[in-house]
N, C-alpha and C. Protein backbone atom coordinates (compact mmCIF):
# COMPACT_ATOMS: atom_id res chain seq x y z
N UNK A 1 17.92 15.94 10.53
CA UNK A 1 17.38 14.87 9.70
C UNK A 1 15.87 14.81 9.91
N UNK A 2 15.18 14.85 9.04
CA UNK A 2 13.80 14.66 9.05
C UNK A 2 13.21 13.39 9.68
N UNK A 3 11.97 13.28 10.54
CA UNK A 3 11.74 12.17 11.04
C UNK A 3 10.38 11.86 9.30
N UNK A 4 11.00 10.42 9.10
CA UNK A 4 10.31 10.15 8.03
C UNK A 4 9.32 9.14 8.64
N UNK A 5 7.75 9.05 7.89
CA UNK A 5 6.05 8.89 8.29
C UNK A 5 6.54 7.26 8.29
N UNK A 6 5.68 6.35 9.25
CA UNK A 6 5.99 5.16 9.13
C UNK A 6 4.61 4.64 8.11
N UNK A 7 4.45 3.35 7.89
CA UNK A 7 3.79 2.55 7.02
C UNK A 7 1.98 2.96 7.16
N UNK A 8 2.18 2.75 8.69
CA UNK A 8 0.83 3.01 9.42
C UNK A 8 0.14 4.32 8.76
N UNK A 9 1.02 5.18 9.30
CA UNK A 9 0.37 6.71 9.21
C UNK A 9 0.13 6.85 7.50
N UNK A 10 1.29 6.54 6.84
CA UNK A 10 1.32 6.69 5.17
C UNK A 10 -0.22 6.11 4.81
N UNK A 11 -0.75 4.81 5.34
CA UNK A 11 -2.09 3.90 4.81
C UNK A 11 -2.94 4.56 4.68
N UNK A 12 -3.28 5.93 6.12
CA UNK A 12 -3.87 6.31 6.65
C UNK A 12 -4.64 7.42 6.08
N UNK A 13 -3.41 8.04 5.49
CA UNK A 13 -2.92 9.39 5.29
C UNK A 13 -3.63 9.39 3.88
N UNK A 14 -3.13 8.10 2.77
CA UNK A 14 -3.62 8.46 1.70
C UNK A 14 -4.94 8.40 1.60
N UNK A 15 -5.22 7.09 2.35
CA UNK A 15 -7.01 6.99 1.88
C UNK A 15 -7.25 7.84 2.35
N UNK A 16 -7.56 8.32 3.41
CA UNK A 16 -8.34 9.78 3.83
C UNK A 16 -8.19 10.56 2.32
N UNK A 17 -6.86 11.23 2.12
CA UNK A 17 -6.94 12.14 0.85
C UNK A 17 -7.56 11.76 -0.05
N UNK A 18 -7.61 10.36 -1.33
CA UNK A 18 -8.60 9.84 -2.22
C UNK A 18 -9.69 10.03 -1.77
N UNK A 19 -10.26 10.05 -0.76
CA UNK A 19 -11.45 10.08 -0.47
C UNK A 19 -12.11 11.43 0.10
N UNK A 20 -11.08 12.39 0.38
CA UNK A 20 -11.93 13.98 0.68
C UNK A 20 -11.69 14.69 -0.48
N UNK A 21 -10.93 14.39 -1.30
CA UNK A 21 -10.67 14.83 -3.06
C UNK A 21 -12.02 14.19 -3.47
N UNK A 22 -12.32 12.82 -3.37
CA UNK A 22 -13.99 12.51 -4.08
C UNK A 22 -14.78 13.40 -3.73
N UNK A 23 -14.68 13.71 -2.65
CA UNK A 23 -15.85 14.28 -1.47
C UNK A 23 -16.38 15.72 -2.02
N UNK A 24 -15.05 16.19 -2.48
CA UNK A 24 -14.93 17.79 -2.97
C UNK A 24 -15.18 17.54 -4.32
N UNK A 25 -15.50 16.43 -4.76
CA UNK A 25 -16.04 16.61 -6.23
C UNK A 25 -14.60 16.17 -7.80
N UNK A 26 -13.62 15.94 -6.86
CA UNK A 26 -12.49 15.82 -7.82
C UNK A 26 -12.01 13.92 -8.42
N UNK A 27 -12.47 13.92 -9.46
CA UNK A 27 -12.69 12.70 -9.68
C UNK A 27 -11.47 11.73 -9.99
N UNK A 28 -10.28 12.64 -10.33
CA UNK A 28 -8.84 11.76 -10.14
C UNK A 28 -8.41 12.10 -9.28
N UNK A 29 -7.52 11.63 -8.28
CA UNK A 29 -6.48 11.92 -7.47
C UNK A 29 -5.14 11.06 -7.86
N UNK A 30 -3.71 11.67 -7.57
CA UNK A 30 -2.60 10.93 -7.67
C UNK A 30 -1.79 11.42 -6.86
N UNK A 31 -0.82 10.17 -6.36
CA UNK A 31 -0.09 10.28 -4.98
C UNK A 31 1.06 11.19 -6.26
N UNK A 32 1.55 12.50 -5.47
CA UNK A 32 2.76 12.99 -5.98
C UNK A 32 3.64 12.30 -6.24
N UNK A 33 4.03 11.37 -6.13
CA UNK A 33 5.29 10.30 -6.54
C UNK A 33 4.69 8.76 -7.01
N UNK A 34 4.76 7.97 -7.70
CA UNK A 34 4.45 6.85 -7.93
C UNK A 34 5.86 6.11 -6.88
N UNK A 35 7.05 6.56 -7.32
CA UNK A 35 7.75 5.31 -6.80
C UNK A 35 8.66 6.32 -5.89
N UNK A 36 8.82 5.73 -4.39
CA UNK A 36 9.74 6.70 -3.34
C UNK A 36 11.45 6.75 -3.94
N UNK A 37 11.75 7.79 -4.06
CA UNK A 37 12.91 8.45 -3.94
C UNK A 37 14.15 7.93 -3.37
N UNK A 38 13.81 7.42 -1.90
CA UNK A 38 14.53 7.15 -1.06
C UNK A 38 15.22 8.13 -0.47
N UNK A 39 15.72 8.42 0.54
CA UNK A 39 17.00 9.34 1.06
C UNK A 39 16.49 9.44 2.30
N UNK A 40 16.81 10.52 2.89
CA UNK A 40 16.44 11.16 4.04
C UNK A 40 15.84 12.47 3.66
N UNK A 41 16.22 12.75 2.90
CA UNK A 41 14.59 14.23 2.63
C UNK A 41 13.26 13.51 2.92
N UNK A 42 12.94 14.55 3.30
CA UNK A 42 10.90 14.67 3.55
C UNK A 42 11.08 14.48 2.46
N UNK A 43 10.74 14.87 0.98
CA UNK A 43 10.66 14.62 0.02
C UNK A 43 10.73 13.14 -0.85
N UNK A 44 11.59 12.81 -0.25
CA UNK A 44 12.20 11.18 -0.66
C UNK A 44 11.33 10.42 -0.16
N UNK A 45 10.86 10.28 0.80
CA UNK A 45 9.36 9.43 1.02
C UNK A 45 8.41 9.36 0.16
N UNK A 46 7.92 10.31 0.06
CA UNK A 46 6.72 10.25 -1.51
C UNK A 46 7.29 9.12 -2.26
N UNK A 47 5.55 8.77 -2.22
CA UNK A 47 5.88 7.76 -3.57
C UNK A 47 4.84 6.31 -2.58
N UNK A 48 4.48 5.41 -3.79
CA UNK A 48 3.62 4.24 -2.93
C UNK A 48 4.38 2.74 -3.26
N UNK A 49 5.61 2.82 -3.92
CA UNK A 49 6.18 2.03 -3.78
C UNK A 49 7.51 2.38 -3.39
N UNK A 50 8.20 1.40 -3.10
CA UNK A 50 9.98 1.55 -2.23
C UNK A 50 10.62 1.82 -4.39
N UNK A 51 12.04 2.42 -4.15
CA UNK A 51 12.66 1.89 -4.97
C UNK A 51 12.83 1.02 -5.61
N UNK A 52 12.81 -0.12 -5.23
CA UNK A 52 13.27 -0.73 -5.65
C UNK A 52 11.89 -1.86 -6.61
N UNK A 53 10.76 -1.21 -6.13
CA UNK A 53 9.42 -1.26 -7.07
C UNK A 53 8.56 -2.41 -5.96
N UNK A 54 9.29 -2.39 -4.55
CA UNK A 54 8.49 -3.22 -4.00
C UNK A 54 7.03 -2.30 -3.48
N UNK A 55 5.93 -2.84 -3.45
CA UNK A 55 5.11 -1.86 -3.46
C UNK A 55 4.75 -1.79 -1.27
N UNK A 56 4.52 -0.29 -1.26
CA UNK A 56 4.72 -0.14 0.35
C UNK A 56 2.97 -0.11 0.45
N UNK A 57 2.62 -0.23 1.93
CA UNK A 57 1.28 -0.61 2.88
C UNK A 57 -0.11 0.17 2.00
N UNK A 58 0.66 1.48 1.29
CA UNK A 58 0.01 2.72 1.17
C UNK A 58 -0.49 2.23 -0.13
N UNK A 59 0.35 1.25 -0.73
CA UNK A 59 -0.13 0.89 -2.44
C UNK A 59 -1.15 -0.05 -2.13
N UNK A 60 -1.18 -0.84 -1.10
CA UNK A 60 -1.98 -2.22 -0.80
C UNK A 60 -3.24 -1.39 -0.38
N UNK A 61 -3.29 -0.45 0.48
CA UNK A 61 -4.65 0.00 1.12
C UNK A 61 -5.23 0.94 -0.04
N UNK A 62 -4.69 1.77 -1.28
CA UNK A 62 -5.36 2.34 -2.38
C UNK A 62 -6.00 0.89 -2.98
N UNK A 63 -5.07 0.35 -3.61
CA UNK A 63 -6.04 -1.07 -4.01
C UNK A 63 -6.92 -1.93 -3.38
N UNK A 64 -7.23 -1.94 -2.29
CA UNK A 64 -7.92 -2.43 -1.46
C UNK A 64 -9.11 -1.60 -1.49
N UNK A 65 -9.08 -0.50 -1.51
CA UNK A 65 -10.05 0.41 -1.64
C UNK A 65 -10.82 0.62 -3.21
N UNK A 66 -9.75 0.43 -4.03
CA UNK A 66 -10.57 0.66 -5.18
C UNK A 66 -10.97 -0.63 -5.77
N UNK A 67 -11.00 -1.96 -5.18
CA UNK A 67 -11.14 -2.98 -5.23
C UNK A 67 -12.51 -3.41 -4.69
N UNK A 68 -12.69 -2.48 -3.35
CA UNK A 68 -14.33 -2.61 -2.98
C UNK A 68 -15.30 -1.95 -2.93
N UNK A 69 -14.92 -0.75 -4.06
CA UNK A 69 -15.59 0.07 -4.72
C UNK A 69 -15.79 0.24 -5.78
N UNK A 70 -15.12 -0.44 -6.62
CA UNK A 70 -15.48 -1.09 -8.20
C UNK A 70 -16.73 -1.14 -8.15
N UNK A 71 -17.26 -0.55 -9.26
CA UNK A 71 -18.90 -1.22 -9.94
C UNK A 71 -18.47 -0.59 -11.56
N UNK A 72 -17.28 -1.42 -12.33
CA UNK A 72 -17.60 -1.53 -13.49
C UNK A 72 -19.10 -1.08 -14.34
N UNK A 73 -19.23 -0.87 -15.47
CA UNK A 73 -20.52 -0.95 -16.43
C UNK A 73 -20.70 0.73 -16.53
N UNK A 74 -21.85 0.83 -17.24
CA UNK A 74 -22.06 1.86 -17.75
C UNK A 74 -22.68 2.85 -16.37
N UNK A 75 -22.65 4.14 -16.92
CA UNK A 75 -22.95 4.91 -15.95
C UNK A 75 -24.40 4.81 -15.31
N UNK A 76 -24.45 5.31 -14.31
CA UNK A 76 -26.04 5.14 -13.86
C UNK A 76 -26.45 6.31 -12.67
N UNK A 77 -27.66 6.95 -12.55
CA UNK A 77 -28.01 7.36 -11.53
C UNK A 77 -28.09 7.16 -10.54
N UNK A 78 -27.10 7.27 -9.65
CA UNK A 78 -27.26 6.84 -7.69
C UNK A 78 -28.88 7.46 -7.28
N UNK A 79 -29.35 6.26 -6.08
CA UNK A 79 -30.82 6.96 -6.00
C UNK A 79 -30.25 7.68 -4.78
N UNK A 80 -31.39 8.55 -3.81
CA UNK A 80 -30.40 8.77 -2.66
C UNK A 80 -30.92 8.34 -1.16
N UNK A 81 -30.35 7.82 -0.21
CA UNK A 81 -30.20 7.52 0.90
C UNK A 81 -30.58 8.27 1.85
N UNK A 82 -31.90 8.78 2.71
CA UNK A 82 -31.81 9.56 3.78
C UNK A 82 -31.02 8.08 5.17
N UNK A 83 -30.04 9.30 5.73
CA UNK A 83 -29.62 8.95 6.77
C UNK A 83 -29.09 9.63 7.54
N UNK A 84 -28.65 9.36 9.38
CA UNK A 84 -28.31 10.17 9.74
C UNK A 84 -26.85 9.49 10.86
N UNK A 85 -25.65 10.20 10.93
CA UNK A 85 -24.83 9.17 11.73
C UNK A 85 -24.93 10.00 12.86
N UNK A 86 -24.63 9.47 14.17
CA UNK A 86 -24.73 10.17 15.47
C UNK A 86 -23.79 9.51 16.38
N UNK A 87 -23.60 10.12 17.93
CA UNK A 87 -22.76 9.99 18.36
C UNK A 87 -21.83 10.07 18.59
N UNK A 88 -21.19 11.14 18.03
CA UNK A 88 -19.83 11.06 17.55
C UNK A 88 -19.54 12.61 18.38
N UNK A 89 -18.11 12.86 18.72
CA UNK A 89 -18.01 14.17 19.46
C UNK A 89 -17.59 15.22 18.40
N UNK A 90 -16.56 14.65 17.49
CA UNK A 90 -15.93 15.64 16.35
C UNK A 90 -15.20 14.99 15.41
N UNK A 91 -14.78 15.43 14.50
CA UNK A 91 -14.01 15.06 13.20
C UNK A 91 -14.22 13.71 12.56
N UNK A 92 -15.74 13.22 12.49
CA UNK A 92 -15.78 11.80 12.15
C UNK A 92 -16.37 12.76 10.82
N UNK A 93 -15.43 12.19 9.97
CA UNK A 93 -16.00 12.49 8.28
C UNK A 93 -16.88 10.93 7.70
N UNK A 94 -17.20 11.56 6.33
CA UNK A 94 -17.69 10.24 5.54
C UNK A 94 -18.15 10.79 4.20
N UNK A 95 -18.30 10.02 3.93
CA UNK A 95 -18.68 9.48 2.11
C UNK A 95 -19.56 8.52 1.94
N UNK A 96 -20.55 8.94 1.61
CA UNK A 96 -22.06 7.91 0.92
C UNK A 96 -21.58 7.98 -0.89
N UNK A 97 -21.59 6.58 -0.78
CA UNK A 97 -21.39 5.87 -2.51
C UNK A 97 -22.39 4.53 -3.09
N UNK A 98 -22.78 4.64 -4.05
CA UNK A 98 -24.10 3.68 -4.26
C UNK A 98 -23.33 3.07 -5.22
N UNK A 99 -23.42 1.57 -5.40
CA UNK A 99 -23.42 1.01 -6.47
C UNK A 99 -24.58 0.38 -7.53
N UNK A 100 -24.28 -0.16 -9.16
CA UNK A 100 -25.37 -0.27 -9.55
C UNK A 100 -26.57 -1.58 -9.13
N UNK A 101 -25.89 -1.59 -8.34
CA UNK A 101 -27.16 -3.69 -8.00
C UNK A 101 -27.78 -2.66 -6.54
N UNK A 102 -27.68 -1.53 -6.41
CA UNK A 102 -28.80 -0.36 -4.69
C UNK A 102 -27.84 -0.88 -3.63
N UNK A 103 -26.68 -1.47 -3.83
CA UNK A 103 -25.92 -1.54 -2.35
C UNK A 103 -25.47 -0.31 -2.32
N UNK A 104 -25.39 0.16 -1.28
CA UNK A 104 -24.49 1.11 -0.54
C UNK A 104 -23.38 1.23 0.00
N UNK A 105 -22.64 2.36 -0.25
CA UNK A 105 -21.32 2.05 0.46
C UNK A 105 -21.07 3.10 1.41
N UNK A 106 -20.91 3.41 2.93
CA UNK A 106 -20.75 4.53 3.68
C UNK A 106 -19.10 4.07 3.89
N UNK A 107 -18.15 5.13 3.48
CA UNK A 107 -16.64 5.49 3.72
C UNK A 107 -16.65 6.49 4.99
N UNK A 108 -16.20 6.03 6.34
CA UNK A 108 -16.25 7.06 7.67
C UNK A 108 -14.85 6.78 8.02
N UNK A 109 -14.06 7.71 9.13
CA UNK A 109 -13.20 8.10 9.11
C UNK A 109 -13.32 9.07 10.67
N UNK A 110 -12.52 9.13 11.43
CA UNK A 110 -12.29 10.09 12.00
C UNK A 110 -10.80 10.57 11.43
N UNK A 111 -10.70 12.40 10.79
CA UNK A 111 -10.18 13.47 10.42
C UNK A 111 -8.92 13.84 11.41
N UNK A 112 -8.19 13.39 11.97
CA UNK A 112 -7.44 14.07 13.00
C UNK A 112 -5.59 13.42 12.29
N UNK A 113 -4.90 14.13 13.11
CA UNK A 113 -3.31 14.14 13.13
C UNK A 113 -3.30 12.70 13.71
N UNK A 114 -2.15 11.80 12.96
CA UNK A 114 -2.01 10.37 13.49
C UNK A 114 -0.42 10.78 13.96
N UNK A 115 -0.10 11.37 13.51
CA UNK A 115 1.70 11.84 13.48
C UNK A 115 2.06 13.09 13.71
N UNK A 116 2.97 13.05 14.73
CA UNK A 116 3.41 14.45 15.31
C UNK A 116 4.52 14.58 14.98
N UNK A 117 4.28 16.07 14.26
CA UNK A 117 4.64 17.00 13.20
C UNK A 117 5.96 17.76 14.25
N UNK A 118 5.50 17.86 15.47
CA UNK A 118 6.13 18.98 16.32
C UNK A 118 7.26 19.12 16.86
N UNK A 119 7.62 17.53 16.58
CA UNK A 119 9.19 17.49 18.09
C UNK A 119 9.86 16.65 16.68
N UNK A 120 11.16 16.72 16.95
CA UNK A 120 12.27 16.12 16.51
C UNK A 120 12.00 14.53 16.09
N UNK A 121 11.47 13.86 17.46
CA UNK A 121 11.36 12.38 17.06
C UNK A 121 10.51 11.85 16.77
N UNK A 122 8.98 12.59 16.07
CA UNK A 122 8.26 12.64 15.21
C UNK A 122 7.38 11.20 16.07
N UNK A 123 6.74 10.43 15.34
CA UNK A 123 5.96 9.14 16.00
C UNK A 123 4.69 9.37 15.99
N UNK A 124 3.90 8.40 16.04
CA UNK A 124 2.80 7.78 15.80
C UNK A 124 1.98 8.93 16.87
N UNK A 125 0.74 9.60 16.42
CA UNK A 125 -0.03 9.86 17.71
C UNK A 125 -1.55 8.86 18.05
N UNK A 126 -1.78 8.72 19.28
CA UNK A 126 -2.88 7.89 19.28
C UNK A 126 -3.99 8.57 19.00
N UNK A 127 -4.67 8.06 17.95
CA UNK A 127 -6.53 8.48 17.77
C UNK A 127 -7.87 7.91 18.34
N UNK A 128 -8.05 8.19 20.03
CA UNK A 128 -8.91 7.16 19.94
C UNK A 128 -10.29 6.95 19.47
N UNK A 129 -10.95 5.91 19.16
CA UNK A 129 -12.69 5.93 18.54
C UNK A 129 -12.99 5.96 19.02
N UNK A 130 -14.26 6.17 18.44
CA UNK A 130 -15.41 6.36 18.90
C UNK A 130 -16.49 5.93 18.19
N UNK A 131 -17.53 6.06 19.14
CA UNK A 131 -18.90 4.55 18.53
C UNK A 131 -19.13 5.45 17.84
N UNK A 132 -20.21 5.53 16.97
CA UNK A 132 -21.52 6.41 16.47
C UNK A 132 -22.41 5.42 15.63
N UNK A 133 -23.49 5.77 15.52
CA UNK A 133 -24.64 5.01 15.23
C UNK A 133 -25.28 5.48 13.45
N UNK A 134 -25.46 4.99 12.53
CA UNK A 134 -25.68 5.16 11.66
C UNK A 134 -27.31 4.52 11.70
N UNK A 135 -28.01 5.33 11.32
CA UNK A 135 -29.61 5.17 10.90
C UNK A 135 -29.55 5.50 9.60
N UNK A 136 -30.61 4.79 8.45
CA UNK A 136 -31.21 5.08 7.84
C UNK A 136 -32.59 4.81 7.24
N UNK A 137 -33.23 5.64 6.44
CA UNK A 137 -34.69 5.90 6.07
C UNK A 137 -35.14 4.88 5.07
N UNK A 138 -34.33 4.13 5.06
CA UNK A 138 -34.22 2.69 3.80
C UNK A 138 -34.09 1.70 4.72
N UNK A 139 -34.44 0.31 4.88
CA UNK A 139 -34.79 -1.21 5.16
C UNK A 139 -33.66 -1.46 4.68
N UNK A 140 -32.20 -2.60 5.41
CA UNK A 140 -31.62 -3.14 4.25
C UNK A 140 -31.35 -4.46 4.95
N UNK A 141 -31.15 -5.86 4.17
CA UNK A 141 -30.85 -6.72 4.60
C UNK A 141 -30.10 -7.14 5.25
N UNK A 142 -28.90 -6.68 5.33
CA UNK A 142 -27.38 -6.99 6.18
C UNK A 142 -26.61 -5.51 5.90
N UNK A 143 -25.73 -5.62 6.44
CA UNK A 143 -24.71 -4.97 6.46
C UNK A 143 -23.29 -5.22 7.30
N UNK A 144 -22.04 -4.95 6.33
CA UNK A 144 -21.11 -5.49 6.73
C UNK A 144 -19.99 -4.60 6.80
N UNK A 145 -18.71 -4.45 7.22
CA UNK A 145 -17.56 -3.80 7.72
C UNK A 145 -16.63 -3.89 6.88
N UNK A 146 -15.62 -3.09 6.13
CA UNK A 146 -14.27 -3.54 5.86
C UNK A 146 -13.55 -2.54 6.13
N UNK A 147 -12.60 -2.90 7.09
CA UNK A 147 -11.39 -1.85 7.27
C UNK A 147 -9.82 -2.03 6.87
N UNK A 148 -9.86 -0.77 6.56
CA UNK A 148 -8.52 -0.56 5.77
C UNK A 148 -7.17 -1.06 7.17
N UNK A 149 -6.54 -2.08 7.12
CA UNK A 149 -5.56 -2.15 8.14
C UNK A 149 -4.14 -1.68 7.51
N UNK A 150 -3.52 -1.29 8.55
CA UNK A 150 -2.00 -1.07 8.80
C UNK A 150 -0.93 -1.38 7.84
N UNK A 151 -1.25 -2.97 6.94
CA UNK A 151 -0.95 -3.63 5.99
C UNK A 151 -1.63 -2.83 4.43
N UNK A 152 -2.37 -2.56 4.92
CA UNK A 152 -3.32 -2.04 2.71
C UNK A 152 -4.60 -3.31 2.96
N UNK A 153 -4.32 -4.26 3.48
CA UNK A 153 -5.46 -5.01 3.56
C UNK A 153 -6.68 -4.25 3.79
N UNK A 154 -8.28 -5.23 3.50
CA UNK A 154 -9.34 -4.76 3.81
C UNK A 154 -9.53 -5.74 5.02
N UNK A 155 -10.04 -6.00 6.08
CA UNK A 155 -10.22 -6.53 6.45
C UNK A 155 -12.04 -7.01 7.17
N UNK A 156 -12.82 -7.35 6.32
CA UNK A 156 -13.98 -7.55 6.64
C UNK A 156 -14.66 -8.43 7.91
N UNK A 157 -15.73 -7.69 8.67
CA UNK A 157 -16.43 -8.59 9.28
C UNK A 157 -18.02 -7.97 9.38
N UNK A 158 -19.11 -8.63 9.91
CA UNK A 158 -20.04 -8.04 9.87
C UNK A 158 -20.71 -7.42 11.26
N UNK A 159 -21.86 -6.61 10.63
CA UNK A 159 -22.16 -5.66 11.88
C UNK A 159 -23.36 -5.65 12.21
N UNK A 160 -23.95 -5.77 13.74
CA UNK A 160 -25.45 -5.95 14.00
C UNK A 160 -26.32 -4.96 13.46
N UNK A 161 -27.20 -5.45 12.61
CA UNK A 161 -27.65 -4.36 11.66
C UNK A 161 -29.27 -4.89 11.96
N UNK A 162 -30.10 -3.68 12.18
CA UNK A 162 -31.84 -4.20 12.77
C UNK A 162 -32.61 -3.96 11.61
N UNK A 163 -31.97 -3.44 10.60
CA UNK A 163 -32.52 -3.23 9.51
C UNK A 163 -32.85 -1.75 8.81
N UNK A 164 -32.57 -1.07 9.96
CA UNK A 164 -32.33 0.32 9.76
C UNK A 164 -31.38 0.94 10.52
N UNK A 165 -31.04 0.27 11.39
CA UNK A 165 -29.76 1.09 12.30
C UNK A 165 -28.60 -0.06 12.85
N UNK A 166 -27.52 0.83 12.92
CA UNK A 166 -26.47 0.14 13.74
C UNK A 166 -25.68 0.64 14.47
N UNK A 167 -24.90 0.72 15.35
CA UNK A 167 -23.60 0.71 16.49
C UNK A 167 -21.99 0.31 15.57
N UNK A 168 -21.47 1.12 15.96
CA UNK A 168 -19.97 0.67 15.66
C UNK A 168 -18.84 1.63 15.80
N UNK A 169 -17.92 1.46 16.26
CA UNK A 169 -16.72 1.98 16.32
C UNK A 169 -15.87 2.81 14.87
N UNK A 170 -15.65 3.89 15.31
CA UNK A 170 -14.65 4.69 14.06
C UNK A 170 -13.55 4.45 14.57
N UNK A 171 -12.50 4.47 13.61
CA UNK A 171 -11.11 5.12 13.77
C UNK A 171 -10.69 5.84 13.07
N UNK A 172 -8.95 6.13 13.57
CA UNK A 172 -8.62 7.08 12.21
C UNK A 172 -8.12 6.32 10.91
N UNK A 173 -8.60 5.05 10.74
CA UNK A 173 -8.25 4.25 9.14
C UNK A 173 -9.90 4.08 8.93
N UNK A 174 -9.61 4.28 7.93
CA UNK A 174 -10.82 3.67 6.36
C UNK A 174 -11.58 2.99 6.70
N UNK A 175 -12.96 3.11 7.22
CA UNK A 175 -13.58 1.84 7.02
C UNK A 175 -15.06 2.16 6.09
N UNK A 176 -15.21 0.91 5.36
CA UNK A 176 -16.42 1.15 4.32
C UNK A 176 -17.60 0.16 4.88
N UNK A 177 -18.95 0.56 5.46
CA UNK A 177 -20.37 0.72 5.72
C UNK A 177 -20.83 0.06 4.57
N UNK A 178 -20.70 -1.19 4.24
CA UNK A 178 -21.95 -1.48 2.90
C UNK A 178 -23.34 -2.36 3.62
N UNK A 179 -24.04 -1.70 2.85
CA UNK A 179 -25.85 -1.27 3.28
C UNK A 179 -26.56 -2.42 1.84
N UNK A 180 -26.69 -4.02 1.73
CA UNK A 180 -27.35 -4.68 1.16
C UNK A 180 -28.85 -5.14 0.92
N UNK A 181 -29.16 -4.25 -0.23
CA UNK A 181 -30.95 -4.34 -0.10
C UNK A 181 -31.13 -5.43 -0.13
């Protein structure tokens, strides 16, 4: 019997993908299944809602995401951002996204296995963070946090920001960097 992905890892799993599909330039992405299958096949998992159309963690954290990355209106030229993130030992990815009012949005991530693939009883693996420091070559007024939790929620708070640099913790869930001129 297949050990099937719990809620956590599924949250995890997708945003990362929507967001290294942007990264690579691919401007739709879609979860292979809209609605899970059910069973015990690997297969029967796919999908971002249960059967029965209740929607699972993985549907809450896509909407959550495309909820604080909305900038409606007509198209526009992103200007661009010198910056640099540091600190970090390995696999911390990201995504720089501008909206049209010059806020910024940095999407970071540490890249690694949350779920082990290898043994029979499958389970959660731990990812731990790590700080790294984001500078940039732009002044901005505040800047604030939202992370993708366990639930699909965003969960916002803000971050000591000197006006060009800050401190903060990665994990392996979603979190979006917005940079307010």
């Amino acid at each position: 019997t297949p050990i099937l992905l719990d809620d956590r890892t599924d949250v995890r799993y997708m945003t990362r993908l929507f967001l290294e599909y942007f990264k690579l330039g691919i401007m739709r992405t879609y979860s292979y299944d809209f609605i899970e299958l059910g069973g015990q096949s690997k297969f029967g998992q796919f999908g971002i809602v249960q059967p029965n159309l209740a929607p699972k963690a993985a549907y809450f954290a896509i909407k959550s995401l495309i909820g604080a990355l909305q900038d409606p209106g007509t198209p526009f030229r992103p200007s661009a951002l010198t910056f640099r993130i540091s600190g970090f030992t390995n696999n911390v990815h990201h995504l720089l996204m501008q909206k049209r009012n010059g806020t910024f949005v940095l999407a970071v991530w540490i890249e690694a296995p949350g779920w082990n693939t290898n043994n029979t009883t499958g389970g959660d693996v731990f990812v731990p963070s790590q700080t790294v420091t984001l500078e940039t070559a732009a002044k901005f007024s505040r800047a604030t946090t939202g992370s993708i939790t366990d639930s699909g929620s965003l969960a916002n708070s803000s971050i000591a920001w000197n006006g060009n640099q800050a401190t903060f913790p990665v994990t392996d869930s979603v979190s979006l960097i917005t940079l307010s001129p």
